[in-house]
C-alpha atoms as a PDB file:
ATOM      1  CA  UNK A   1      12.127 -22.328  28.482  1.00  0.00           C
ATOM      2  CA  UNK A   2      12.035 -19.470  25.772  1.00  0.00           C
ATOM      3  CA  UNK A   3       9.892 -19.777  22.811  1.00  0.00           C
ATOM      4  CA  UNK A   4      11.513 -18.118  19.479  1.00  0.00           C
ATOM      5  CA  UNK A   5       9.442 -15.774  17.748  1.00  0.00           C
ATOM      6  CA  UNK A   6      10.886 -14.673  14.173  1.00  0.00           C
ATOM      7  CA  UNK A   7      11.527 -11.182  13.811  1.00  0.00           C
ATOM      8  CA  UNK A   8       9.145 -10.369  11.464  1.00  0.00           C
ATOM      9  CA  UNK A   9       6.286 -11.620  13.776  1.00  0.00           C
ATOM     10  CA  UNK A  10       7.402  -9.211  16.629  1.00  0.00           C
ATOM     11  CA  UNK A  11       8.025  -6.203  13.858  1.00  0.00           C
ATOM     12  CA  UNK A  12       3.899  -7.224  12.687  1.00  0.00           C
ATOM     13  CA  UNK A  13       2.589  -6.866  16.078  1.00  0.00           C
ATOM     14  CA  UNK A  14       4.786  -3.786  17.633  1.00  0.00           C
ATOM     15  CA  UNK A  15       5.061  -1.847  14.454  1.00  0.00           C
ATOM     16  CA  UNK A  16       2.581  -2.883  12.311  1.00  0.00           C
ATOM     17  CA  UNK A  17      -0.706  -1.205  13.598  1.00  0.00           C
ATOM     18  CA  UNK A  18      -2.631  -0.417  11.059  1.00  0.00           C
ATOM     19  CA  UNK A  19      -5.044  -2.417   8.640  1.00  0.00           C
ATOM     20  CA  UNK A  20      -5.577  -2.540   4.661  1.00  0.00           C
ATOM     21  CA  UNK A  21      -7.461  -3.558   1.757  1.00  0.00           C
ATOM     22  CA  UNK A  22      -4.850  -5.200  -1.123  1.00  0.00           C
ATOM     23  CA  UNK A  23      -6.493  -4.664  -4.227  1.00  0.00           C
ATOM     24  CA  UNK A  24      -5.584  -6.490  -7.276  1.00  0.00           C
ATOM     25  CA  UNK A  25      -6.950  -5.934 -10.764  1.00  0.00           C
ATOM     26  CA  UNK A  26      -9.106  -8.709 -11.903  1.00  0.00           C
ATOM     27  CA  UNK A  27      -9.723  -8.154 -15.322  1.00  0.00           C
ATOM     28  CA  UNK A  28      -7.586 -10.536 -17.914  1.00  0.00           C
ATOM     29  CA  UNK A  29      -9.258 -10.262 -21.211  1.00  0.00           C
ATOM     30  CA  UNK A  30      -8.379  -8.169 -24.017  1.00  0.00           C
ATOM     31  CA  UNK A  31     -10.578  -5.906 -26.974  1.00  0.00           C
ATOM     32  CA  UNK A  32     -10.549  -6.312 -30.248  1.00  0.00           C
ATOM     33  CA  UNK A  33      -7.868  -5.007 -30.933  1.00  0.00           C
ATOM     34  CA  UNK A  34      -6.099  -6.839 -28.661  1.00  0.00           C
ATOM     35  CA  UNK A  35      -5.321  -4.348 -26.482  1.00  0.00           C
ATOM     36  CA  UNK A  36      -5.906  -5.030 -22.445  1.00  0.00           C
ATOM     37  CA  UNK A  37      -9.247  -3.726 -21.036  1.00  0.00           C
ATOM     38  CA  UNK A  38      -9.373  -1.447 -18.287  1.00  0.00           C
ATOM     39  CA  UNK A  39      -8.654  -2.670 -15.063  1.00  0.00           C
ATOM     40  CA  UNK A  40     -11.324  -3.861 -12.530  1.00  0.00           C
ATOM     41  CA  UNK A  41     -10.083  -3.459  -8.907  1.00  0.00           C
ATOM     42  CA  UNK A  42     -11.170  -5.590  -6.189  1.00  0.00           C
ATOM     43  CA  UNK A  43     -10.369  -6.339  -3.116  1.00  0.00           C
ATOM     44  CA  UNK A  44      -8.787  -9.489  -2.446  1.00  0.00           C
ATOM     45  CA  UNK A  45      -7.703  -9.388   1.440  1.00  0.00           C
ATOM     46  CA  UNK A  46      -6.636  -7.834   4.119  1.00  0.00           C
ATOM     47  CA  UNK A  47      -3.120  -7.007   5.501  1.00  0.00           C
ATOM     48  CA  UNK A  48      -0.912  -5.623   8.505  1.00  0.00           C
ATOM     49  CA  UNK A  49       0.836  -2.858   7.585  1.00  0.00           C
ATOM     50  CA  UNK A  50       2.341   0.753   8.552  1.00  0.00           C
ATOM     51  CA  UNK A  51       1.474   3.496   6.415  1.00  0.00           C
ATOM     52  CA  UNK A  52       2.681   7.321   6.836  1.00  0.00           C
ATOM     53  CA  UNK A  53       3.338  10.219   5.285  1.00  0.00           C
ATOM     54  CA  UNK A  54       6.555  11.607   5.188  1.00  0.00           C
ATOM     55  CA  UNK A  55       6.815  15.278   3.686  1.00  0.00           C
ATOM     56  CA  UNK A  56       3.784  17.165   2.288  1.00  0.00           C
ATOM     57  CA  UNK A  57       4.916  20.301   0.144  1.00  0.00           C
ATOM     58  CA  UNK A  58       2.292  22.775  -1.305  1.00  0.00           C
ATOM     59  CA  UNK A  59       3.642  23.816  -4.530  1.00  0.00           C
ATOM     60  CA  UNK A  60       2.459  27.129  -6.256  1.00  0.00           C
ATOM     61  CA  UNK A  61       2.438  28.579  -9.616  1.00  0.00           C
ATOM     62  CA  UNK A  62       0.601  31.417 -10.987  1.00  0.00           C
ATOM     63  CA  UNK A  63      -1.981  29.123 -13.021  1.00  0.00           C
ATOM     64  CA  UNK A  64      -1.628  25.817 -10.342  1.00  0.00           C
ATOM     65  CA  UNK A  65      -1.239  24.462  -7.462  1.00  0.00           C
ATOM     66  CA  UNK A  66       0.099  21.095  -6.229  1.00  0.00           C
ATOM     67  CA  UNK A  67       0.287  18.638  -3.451  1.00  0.00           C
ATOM     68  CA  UNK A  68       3.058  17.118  -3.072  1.00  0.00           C
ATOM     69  CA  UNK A  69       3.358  13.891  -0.408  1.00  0.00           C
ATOM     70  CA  UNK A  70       5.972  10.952  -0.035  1.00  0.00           C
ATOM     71  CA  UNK A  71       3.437   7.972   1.514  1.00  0.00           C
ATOM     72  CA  UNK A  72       5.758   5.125   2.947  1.00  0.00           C
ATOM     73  CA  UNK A  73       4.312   1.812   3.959  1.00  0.00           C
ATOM     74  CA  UNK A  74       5.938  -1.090   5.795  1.00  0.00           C
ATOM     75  CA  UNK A  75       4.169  -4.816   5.205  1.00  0.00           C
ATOM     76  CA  UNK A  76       5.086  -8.160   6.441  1.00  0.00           C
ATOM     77  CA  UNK A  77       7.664  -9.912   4.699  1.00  0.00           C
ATOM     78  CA  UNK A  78       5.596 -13.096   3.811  1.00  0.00           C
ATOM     79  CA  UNK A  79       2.945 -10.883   2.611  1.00  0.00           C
ATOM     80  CA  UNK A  80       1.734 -11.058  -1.516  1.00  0.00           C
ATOM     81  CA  UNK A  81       1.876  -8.009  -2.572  1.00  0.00           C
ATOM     82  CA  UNK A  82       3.784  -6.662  -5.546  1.00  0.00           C
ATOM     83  CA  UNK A  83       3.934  -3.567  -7.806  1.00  0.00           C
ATOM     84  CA  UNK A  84       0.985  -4.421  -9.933  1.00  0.00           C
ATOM     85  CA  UNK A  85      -1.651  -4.581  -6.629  1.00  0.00           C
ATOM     86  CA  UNK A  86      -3.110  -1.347  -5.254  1.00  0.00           C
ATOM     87  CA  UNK A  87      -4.031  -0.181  -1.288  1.00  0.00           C
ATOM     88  CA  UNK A  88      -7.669   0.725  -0.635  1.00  0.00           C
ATOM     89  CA  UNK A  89      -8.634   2.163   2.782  1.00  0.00           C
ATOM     90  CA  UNK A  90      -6.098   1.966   5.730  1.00  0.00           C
ATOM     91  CA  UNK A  91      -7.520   2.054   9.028  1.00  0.00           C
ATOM     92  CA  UNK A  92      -5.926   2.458  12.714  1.00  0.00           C
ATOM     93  CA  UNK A  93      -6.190  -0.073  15.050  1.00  0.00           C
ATOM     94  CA  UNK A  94      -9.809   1.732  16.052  1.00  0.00           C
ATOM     95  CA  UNK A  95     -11.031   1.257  12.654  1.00  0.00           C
ATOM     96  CA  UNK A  96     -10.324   4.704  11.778  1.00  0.00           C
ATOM     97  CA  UNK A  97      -9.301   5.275   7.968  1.00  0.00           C
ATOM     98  CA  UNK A  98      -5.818   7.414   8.576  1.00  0.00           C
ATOM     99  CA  UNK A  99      -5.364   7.065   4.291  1.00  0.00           C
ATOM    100  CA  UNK A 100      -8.275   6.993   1.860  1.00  0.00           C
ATOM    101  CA  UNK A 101      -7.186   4.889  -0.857  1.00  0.00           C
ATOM    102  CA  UNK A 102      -6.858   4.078  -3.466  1.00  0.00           C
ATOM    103  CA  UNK A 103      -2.775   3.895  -3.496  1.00  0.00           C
ATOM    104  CA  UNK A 104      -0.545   2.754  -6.047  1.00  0.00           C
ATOM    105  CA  UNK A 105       2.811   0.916  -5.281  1.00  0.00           C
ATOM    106  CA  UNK A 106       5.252   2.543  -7.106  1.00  0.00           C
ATOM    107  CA  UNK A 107       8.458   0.679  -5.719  1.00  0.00           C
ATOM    108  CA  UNK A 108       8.622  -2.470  -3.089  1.00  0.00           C
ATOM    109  CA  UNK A 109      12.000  -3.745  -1.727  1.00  0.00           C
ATOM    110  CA  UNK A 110      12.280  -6.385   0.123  1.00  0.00           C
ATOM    111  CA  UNK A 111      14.504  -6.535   3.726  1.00  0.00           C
ATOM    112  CA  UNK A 112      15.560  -9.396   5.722  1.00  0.00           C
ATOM    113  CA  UNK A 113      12.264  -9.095   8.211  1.00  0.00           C
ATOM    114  CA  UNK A 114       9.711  -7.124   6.489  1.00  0.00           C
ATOM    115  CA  UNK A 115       8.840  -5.010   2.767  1.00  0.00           C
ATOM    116  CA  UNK A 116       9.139  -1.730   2.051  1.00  0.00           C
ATOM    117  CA  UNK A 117       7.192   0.190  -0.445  1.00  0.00           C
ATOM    118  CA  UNK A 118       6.664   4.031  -1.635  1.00  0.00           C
ATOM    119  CA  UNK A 119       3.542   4.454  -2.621  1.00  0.00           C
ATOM    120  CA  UNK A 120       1.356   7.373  -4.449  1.00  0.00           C
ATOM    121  CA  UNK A 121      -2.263   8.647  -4.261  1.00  0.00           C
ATOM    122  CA  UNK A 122      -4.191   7.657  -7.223  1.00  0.00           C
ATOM    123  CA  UNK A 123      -7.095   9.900  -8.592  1.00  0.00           C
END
């Protein structure tokens, strides 16, 4: 007798390796001028994810220089996350942080087993 396990259970424990902190912003009120206060970021769980970087450039100029870097991250399908959370530390299955956050979701699309998101470095 075989026991079904849903794809996105087997794509969490094979693929999924590493660990992080999904950070929401907590603060709701507004000024006087009714304008929203800055936001407070906490962290509101933990999550299975995969998180990597895909092409680093170094770009030059004569008065600058920039880092360029695509960060990808694969998440469980079932997990809450969205656009308006951020990523704080992700850590290896050692415990190791492999990404110091914080990192800001800039898109998230959603596939049959799992979500996919491209996400920046936030300074």
């Amino acid at each position: 007798m075989s026991v079904f396990v849903p794809p996105s259970d087997v794509l969490a424990r094979t693929t999924m390796t590493m660990e992080a902190d999904r950070q929401e912003n907590t603060e709701t009120g507004t000024d006087g001028f009714g304008s929203p206060l800055p936001p407070v970021w906490s962290t509101v769980g933990k999550m299975r994810c995969l998180i990597w970087s895909w092409n680093r450039v170094v770009a030059l100029d004569e008065k600058r220089t920039a880092l360029i870097e695509e960060i990808h991250g694969v998440f469980k399908r079932d997990e809450d996350i969205s656009e308006n959370d951020r990523i704080g530390e992700v850590r290896d299955r050692y415990g190791s942080v492999r990404f110091a956050g914080p990192l800001g979701i800039r898109t998230l699309q959603i596939r049959d087993t799992h979500k996919e998101a491209i996400l920046r470095r936030i300074e």
